[in-house]
C-alpha atoms as a PDB file:
ATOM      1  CA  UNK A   1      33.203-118.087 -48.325  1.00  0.00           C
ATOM      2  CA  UNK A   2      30.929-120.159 -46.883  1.00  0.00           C
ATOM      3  CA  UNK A   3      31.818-123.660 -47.142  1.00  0.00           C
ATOM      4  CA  UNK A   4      35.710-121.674 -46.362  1.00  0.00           C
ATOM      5  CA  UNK A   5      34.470-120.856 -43.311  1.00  0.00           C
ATOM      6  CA  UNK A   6      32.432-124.496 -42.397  1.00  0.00           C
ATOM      7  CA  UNK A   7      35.791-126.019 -43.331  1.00  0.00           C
ATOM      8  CA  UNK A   8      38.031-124.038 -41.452  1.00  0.00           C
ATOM      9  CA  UNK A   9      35.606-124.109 -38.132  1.00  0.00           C
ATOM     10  CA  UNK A  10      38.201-125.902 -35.328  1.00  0.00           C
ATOM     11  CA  UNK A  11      36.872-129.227 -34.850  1.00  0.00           C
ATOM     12  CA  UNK A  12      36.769-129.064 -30.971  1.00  0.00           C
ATOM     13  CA  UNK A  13      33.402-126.895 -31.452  1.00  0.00           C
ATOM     14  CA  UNK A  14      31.751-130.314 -31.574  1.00  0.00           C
ATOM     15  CA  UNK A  15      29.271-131.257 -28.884  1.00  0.00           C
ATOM     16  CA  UNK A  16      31.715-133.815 -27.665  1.00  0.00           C
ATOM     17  CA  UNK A  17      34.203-132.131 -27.341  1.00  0.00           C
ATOM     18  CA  UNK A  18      32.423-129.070 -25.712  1.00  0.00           C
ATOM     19  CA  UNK A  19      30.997-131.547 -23.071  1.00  0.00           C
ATOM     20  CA  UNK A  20      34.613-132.598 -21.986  1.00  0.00           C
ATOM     21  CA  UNK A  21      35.633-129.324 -21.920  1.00  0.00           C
ATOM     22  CA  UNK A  22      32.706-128.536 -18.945  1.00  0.00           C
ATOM     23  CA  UNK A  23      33.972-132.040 -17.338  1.00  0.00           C
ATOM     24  CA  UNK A  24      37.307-130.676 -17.456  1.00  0.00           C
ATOM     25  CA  UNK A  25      36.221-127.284 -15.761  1.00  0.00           C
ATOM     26  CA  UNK A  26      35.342-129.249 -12.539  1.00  0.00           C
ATOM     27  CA  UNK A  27      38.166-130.292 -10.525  1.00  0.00           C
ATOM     28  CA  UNK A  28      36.307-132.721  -8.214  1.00  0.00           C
ATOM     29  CA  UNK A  29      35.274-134.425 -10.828  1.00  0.00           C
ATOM     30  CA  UNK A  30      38.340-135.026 -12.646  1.00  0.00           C
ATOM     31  CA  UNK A  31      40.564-135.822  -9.441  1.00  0.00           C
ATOM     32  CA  UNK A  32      37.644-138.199  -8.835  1.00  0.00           C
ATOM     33  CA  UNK A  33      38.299-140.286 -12.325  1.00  0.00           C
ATOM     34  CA  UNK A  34      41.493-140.642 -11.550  1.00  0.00           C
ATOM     35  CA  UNK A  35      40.972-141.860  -7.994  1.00  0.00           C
ATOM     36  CA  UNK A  36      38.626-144.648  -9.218  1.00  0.00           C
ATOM     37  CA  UNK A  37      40.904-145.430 -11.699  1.00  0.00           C
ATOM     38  CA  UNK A  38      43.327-145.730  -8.967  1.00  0.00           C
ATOM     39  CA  UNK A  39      40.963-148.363  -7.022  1.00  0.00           C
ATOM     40  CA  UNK A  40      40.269-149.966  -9.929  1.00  0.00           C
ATOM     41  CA  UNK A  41      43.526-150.581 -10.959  1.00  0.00           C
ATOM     42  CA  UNK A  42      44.492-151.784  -7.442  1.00  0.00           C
ATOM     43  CA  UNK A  43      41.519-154.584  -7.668  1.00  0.00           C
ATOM     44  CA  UNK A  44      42.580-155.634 -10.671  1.00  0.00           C
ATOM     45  CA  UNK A  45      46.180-156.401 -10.183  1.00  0.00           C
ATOM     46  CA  UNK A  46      45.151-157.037  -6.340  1.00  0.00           C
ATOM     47  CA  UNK A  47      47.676-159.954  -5.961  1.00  0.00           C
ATOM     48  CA  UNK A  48      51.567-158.457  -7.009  1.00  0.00           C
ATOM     49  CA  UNK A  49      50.252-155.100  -4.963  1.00  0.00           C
ATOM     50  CA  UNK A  50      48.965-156.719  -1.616  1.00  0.00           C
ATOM     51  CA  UNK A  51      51.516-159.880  -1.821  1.00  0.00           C
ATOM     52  CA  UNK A  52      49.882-162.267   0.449  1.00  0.00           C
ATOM     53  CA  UNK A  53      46.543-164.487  -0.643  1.00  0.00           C
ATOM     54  CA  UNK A  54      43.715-163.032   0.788  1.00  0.00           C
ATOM     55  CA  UNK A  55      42.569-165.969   2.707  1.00  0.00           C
ATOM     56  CA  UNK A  56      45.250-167.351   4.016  1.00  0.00           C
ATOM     57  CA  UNK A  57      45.151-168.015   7.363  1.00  0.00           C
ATOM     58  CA  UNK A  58      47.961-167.517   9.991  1.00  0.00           C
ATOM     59  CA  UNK A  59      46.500-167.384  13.727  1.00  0.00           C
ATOM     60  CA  UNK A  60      50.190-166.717  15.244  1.00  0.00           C
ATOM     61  CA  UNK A  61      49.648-163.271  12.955  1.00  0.00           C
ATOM     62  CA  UNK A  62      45.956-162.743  14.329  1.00  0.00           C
ATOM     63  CA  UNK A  63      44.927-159.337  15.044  1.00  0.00           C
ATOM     64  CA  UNK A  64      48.253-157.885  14.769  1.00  0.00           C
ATOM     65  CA  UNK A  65      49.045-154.155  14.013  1.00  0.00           C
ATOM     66  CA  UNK A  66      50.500-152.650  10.407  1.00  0.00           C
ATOM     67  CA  UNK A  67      53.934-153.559  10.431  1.00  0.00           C
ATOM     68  CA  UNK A  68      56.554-154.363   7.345  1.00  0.00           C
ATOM     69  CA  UNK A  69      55.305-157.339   6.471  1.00  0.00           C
ATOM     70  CA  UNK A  70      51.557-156.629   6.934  1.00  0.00           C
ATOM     71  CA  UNK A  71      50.953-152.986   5.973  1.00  0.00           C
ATOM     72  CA  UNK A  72      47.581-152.636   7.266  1.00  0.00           C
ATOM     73  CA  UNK A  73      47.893-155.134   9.974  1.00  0.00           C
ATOM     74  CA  UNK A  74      45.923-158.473  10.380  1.00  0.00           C
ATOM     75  CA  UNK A  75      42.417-159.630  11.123  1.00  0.00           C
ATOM     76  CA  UNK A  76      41.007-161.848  13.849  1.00  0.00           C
ATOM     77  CA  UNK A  77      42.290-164.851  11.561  1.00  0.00           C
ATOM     78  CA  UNK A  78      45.576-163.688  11.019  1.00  0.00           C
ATOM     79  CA  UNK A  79      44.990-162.463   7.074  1.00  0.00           C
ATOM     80  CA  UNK A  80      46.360-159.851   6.062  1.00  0.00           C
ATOM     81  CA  UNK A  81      44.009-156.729   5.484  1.00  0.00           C
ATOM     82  CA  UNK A  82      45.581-154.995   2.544  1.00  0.00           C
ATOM     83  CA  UNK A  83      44.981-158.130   0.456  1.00  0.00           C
ATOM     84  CA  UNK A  84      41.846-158.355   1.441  1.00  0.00           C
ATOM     85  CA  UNK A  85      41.156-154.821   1.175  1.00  0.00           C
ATOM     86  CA  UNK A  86      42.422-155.189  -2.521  1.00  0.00           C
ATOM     87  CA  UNK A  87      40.688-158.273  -3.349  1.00  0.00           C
ATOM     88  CA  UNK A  88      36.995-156.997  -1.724  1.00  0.00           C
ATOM     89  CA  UNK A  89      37.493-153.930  -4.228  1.00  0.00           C
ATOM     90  CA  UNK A  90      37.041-156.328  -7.020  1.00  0.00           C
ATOM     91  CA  UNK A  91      33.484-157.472  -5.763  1.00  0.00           C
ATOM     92  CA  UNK A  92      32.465-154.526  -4.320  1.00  0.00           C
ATOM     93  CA  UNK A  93      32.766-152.496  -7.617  1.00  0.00           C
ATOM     94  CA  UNK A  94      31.463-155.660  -9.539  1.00  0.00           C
ATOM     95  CA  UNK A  95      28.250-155.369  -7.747  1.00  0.00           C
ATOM     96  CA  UNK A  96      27.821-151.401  -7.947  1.00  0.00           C
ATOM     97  CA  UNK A  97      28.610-151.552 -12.260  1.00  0.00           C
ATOM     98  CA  UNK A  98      26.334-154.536 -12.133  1.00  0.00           C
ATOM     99  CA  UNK A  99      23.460-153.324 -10.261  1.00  0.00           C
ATOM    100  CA  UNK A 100      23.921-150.295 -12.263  1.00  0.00           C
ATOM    101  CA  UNK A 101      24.027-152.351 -15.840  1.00  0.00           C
ATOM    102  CA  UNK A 102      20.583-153.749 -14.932  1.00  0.00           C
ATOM    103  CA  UNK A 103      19.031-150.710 -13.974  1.00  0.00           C
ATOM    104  CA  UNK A 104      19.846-148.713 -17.067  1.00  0.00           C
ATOM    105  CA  UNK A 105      18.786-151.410 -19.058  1.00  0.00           C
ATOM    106  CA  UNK A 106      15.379-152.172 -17.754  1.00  0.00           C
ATOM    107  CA  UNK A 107      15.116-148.631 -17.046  1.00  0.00           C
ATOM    108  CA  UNK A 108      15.785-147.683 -20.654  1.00  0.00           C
ATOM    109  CA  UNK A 109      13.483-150.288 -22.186  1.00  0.00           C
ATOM    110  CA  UNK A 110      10.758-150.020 -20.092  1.00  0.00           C
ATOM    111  CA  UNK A 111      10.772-145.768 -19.864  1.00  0.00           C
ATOM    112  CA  UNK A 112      11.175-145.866 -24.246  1.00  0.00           C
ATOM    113  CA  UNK A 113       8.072-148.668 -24.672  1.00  0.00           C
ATOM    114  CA  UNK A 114       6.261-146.289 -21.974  1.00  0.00           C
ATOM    115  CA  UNK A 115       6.770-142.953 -23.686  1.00  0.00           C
ATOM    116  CA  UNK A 116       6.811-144.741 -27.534  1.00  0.00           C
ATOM    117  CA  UNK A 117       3.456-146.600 -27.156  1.00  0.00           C
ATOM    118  CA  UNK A 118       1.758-144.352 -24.315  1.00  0.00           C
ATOM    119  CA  UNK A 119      -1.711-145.224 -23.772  1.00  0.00           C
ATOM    120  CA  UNK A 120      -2.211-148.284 -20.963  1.00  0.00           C
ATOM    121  CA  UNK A 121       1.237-149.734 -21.759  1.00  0.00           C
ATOM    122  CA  UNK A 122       2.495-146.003 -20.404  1.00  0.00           C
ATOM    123  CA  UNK A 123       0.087-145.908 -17.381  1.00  0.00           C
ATOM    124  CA  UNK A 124       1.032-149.950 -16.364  1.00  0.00           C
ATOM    125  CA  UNK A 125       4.666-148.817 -16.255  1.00  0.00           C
ATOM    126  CA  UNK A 126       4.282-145.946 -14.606  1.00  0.00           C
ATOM    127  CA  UNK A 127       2.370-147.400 -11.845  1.00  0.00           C
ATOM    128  CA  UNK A 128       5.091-150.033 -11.853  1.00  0.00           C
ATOM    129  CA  UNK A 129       8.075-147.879 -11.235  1.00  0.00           C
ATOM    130  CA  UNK A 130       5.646-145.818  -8.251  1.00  0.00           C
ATOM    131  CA  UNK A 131       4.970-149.694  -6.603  1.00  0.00           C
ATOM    132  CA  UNK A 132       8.824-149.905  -6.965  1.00  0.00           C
ATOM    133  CA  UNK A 133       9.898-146.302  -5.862  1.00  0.00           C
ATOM    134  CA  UNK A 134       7.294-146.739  -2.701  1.00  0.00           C
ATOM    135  CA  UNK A 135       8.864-149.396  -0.738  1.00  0.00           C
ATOM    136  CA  UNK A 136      11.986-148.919   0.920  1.00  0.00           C
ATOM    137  CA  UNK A 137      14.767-150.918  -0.992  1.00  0.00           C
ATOM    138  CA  UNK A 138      17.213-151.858   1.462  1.00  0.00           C
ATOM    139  CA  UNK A 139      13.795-153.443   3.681  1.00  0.00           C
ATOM    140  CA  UNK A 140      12.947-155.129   0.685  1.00  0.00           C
ATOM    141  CA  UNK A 141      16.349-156.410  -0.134  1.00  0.00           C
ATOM    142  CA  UNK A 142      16.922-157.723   3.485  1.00  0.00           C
ATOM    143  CA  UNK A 143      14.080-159.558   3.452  1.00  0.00           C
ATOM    144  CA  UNK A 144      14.248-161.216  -0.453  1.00  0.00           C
ATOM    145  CA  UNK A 145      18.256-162.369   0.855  1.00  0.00           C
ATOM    146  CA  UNK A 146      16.530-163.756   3.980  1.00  0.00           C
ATOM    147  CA  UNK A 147      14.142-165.694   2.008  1.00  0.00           C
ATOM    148  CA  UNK A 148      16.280-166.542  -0.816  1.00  0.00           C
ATOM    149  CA  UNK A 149      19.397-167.074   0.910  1.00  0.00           C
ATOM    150  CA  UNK A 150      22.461-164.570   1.279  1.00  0.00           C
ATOM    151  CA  UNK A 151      24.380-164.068  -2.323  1.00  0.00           C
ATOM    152  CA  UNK A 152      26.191-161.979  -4.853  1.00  0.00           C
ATOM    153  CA  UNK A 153      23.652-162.996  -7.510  1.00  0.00           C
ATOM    154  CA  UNK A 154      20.699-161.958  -5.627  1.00  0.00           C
ATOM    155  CA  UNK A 155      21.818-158.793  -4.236  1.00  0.00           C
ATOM    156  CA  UNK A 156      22.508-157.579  -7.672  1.00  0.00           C
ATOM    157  CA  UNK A 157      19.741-158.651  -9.232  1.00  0.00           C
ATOM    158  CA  UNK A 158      17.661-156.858  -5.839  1.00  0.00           C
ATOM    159  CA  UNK A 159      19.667-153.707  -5.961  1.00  0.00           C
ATOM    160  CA  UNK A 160      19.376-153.065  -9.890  1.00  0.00           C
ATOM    161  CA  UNK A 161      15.717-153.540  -9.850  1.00  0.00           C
ATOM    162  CA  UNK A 162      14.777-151.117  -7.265  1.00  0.00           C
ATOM    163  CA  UNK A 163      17.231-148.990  -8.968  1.00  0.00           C
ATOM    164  CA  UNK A 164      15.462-148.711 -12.904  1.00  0.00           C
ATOM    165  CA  UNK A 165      12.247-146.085 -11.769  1.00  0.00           C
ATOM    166  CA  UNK A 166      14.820-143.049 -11.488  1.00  0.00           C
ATOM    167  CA  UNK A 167      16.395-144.240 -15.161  1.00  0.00           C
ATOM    168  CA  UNK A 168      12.643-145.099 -16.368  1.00  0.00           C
ATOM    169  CA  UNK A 169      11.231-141.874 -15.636  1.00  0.00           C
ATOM    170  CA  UNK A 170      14.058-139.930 -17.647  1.00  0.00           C
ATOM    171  CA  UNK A 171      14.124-141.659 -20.785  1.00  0.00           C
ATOM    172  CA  UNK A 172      10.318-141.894 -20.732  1.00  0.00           C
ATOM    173  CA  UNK A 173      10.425-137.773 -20.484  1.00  0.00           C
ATOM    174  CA  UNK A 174      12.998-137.933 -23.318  1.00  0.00           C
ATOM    175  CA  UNK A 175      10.729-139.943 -25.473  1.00  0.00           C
ATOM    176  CA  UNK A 176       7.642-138.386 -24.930  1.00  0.00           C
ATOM    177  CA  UNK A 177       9.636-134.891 -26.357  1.00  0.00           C
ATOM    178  CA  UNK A 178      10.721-136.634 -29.153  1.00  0.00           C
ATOM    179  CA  UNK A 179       8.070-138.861 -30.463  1.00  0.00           C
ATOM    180  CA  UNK A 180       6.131-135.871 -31.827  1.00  0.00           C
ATOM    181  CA  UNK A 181       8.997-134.623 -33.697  1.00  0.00           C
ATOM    182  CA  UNK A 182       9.186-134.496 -37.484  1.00  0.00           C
ATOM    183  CA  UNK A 183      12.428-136.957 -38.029  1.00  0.00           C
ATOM    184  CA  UNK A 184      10.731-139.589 -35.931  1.00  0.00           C
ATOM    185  CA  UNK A 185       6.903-139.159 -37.476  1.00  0.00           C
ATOM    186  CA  UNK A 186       8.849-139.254 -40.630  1.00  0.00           C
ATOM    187  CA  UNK A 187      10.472-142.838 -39.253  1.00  0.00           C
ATOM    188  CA  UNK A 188       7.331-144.115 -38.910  1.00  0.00           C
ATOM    189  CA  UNK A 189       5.432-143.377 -41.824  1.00  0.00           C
ATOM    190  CA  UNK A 190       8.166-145.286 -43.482  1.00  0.00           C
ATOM    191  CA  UNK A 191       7.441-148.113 -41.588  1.00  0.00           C
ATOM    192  CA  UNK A 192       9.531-147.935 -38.690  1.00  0.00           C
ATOM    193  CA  UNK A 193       8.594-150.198 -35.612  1.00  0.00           C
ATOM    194  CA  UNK A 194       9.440-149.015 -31.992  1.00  0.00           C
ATOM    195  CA  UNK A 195      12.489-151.389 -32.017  1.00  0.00           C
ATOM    196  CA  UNK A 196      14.387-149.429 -34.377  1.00  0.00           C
ATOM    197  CA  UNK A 197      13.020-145.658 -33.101  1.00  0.00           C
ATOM    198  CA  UNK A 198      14.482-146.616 -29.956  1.00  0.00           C
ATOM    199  CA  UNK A 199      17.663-147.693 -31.162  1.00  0.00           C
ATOM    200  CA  UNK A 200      18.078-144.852 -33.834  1.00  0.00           C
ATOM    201  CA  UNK A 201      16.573-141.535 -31.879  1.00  0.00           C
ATOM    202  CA  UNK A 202      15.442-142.479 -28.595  1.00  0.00           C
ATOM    203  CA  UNK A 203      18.468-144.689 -26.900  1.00  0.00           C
ATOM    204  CA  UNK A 204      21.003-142.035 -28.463  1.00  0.00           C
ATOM    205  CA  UNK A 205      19.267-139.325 -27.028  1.00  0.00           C
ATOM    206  CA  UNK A 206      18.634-140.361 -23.868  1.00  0.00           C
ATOM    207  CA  UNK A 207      22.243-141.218 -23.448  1.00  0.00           C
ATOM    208  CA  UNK A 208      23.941-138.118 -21.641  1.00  0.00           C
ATOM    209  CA  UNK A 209      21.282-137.597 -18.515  1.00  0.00           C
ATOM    210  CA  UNK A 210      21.256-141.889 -18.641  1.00  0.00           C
ATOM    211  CA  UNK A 211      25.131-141.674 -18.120  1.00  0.00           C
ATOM    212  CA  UNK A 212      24.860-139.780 -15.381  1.00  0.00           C
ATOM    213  CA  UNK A 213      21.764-141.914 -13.584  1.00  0.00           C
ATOM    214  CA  UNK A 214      24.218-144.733 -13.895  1.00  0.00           C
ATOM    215  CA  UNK A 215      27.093-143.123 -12.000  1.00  0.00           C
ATOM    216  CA  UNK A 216      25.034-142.259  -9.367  1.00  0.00           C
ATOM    217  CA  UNK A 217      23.634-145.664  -9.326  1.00  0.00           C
ATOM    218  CA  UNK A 218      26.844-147.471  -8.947  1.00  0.00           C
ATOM    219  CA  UNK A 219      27.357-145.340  -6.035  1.00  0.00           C
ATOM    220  CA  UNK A 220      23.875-146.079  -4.601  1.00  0.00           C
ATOM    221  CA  UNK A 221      24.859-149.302  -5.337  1.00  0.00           C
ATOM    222  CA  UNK A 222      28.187-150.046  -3.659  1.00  0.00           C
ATOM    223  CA  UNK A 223      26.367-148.415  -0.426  1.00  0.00           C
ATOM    224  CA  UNK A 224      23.931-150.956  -0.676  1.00  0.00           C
ATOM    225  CA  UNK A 225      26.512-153.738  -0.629  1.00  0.00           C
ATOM    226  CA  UNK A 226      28.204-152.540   1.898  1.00  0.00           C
ATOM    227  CA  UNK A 227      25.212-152.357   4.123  1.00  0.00           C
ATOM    228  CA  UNK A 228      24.115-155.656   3.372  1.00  0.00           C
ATOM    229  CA  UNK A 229      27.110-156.994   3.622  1.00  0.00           C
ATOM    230  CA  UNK A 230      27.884-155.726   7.044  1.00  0.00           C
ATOM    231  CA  UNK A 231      24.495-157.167   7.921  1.00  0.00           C
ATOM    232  CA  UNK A 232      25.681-160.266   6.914  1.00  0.00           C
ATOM    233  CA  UNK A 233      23.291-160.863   4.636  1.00  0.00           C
ATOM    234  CA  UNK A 234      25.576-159.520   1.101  1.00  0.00           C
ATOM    235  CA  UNK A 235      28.939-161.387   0.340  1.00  0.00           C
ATOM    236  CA  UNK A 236      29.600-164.121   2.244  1.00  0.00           C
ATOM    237  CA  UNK A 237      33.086-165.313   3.759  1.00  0.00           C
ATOM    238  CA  UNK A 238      35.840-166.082   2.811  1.00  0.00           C
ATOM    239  CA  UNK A 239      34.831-163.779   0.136  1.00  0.00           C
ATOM    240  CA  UNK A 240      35.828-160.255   1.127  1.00  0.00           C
ATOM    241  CA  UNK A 241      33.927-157.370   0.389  1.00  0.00           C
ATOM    242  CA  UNK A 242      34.008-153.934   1.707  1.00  0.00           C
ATOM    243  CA  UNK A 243      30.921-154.522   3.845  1.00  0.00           C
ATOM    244  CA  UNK A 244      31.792-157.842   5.752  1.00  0.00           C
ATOM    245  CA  UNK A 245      35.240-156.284   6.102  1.00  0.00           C
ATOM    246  CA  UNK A 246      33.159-153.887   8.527  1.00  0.00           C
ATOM    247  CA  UNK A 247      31.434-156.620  10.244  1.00  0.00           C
ATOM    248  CA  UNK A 248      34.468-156.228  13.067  1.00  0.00           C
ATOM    249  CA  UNK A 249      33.359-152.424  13.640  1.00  0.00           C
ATOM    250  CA  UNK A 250      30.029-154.008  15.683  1.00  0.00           C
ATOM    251  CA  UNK A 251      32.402-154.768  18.486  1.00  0.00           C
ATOM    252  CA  UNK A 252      33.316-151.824  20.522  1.00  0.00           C
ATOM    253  CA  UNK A 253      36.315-153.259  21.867  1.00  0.00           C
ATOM    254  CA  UNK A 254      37.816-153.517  17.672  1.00  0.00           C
ATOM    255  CA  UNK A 255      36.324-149.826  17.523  1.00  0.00           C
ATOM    256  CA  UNK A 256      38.633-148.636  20.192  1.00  0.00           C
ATOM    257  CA  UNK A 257      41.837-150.864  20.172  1.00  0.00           C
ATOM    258  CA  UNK A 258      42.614-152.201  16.939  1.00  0.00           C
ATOM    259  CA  UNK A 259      40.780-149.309  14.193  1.00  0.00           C
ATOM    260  CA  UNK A 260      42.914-151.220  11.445  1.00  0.00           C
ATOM    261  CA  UNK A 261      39.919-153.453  11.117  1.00  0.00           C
ATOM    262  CA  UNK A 262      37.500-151.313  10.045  1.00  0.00           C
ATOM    263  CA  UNK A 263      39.265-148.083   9.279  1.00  0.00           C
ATOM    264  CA  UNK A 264      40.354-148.983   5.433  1.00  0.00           C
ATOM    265  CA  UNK A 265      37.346-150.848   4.156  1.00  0.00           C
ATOM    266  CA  UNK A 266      34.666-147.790   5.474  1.00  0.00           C
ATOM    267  CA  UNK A 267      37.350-144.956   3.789  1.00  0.00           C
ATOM    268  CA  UNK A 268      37.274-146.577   0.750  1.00  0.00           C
ATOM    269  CA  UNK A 269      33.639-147.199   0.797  1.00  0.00           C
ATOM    270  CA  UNK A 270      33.527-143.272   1.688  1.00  0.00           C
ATOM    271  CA  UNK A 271      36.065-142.280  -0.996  1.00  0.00           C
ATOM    272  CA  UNK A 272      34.616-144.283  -3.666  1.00  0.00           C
ATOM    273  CA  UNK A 273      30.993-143.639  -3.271  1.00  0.00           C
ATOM    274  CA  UNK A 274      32.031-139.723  -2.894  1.00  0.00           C
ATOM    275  CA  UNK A 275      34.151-139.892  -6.183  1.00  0.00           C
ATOM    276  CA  UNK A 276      31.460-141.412  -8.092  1.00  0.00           C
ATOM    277  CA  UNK A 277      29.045-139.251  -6.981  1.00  0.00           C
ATOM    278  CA  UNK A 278      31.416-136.396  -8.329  1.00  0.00           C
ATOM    279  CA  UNK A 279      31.701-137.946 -11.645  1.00  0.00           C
ATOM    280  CA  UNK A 280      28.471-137.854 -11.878  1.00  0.00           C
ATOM    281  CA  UNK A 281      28.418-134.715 -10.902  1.00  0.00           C
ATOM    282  CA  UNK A 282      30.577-133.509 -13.639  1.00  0.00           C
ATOM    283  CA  UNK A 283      28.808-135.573 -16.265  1.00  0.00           C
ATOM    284  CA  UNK A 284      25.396-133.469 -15.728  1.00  0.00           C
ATOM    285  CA  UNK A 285      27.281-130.256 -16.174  1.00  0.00           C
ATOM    286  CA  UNK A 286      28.937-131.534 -18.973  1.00  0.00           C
ATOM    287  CA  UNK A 287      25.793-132.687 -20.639  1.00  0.00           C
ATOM    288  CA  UNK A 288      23.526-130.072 -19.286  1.00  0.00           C
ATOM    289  CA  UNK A 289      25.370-126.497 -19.610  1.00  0.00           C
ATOM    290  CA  UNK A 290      22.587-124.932 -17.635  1.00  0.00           C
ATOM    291  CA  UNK A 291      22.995-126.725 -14.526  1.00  0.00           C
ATOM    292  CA  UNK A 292      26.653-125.748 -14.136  1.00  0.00           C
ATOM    293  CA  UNK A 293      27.361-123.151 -11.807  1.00  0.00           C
END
């Protein structure tokens, strides 16, 4: 009756499938997947949607208001916003996943050596992540791009290392609950290096409350960029990004007459960092039952 029972026991019982039943349970979150979606979507097939080339120039055009031909208006060159708004999606999501990729990364590795090995290796790391997590990033950032010189590459590279303490810290705690247990003493009394206990138990398990770190670090992430940019020390033109598209709002005179500028690029960095953050959102309920409301 037993294995009758085990056999017949609906298959969406799994933990899987009982996590996307909690995302499903939270609206914001779900509306928010298919938003970015949506925007991501709309970078990728940026050209057929927008119909003009983002950097073409047409000063007869400049500064005009939406109209048929240009939906969402001009800029002070005469190109045509919507494009531009299109094509700056593309780099402005690039650098959040990015920024995000290297943070879970070097968070992971670094937080499963730390918590695997402990000892010195556990206290150097540690201290690493708190020299890290005590300077303010965006100071730090401003000043590497004006040493280094204003680019994609380095902001990335700036942003997802001043993003990997947050991601360190967790899977360290994950490791440091795990190494004692039975399955992984038994691992390494076979003869199991820390290599393959973090790829078998510790990377796995670490994996839900990771997923949700990197949401909210693409978020993080895309604000970033969009500060830096509007700096003018992030993407530089003609590439378009979200940020430099805001560089117009410093005059008050674009502000007030002409909000076409800077209205689209500053909603969709608002929407986008908001939806993310409600993905992520709905990821930590999903993988955490207790912290759902």
């Amino acid at each position: 009756m037993t294995t009758t029972t085990l056999a017949a026991a609906p298959a969406g019982r799994s933990p899987t499938a009982a996590a996307l039943r909690r995302f499903r349970k939270h609206p914001a979150a779900v509306v928010s997947v298919l938003f970015i979606a949506l925007v991501v979507l709309a970078a990728i097939f940026a050209r057929p949607l927008s119909g003009h080339d983002p950097n073409a120039i047409d000063l007869l055009s400049a500064r005009t208001g939406p109209s048929g031909d240009h939906l969402l208006g001009t800029d002070s060159t005469g190109r045509d916003v919507l494009s531009r708004l299109l094509f700056a999606g593309r780099i402005s999501l690039g650098v959040g996943i990015a920024s995000a990729v290297i943070a879970v990364v070097v968070g992971t590795l670094l937080g499963s050596i730390a918590g695997l090995l402990g000892g010195w290796v556990d206290g150097l790391v540690m201290r690493l992540a708190d020299v890290f997590m005590s300077f303010p990033s965006l100071v730090v950032i401003v000043v590497v791009a004006g040493i280094l010189g204003p680019s994609v590459l380095t902001m990335v590279i700036a942003i997802g290392l001043f993003q990997w303490p947050v991601c360190g810290r967790i899977v360290r705690g994950v490791t440091l609950s795990l190494r004692e247990q039975e399955f992984v003493l038994a691992s390494r009394a076979t003869g199991a290096g820390p290599l393959w206990l973090m790829r078998k138990h510790i990377i796995p398990a670490a994996l839900p409350p990771v997923s949700v770190v990197a949401t909210l670090a693409v978020a993080q992430a895309i604000a970033l960029e969009a500060t830096l940019s509007f700096l003018g020390l992030g993407v530089q033109p003609p590439a378009s990004s979200w940020g430099n598209m805001l560089t117009d709002a410093q005059s008050l005179t674009v502000i007030r007459s002409e909000p076409w500028l800077w209205l689209s690029p500053g909603i969709a960095v608002a929407l986008t960092v908001l939806a993310v953050n409600f993905v992520g959102d709905g990821l930590r309920d999903a993988v955490d039952p207790r912290s759902a409301s």
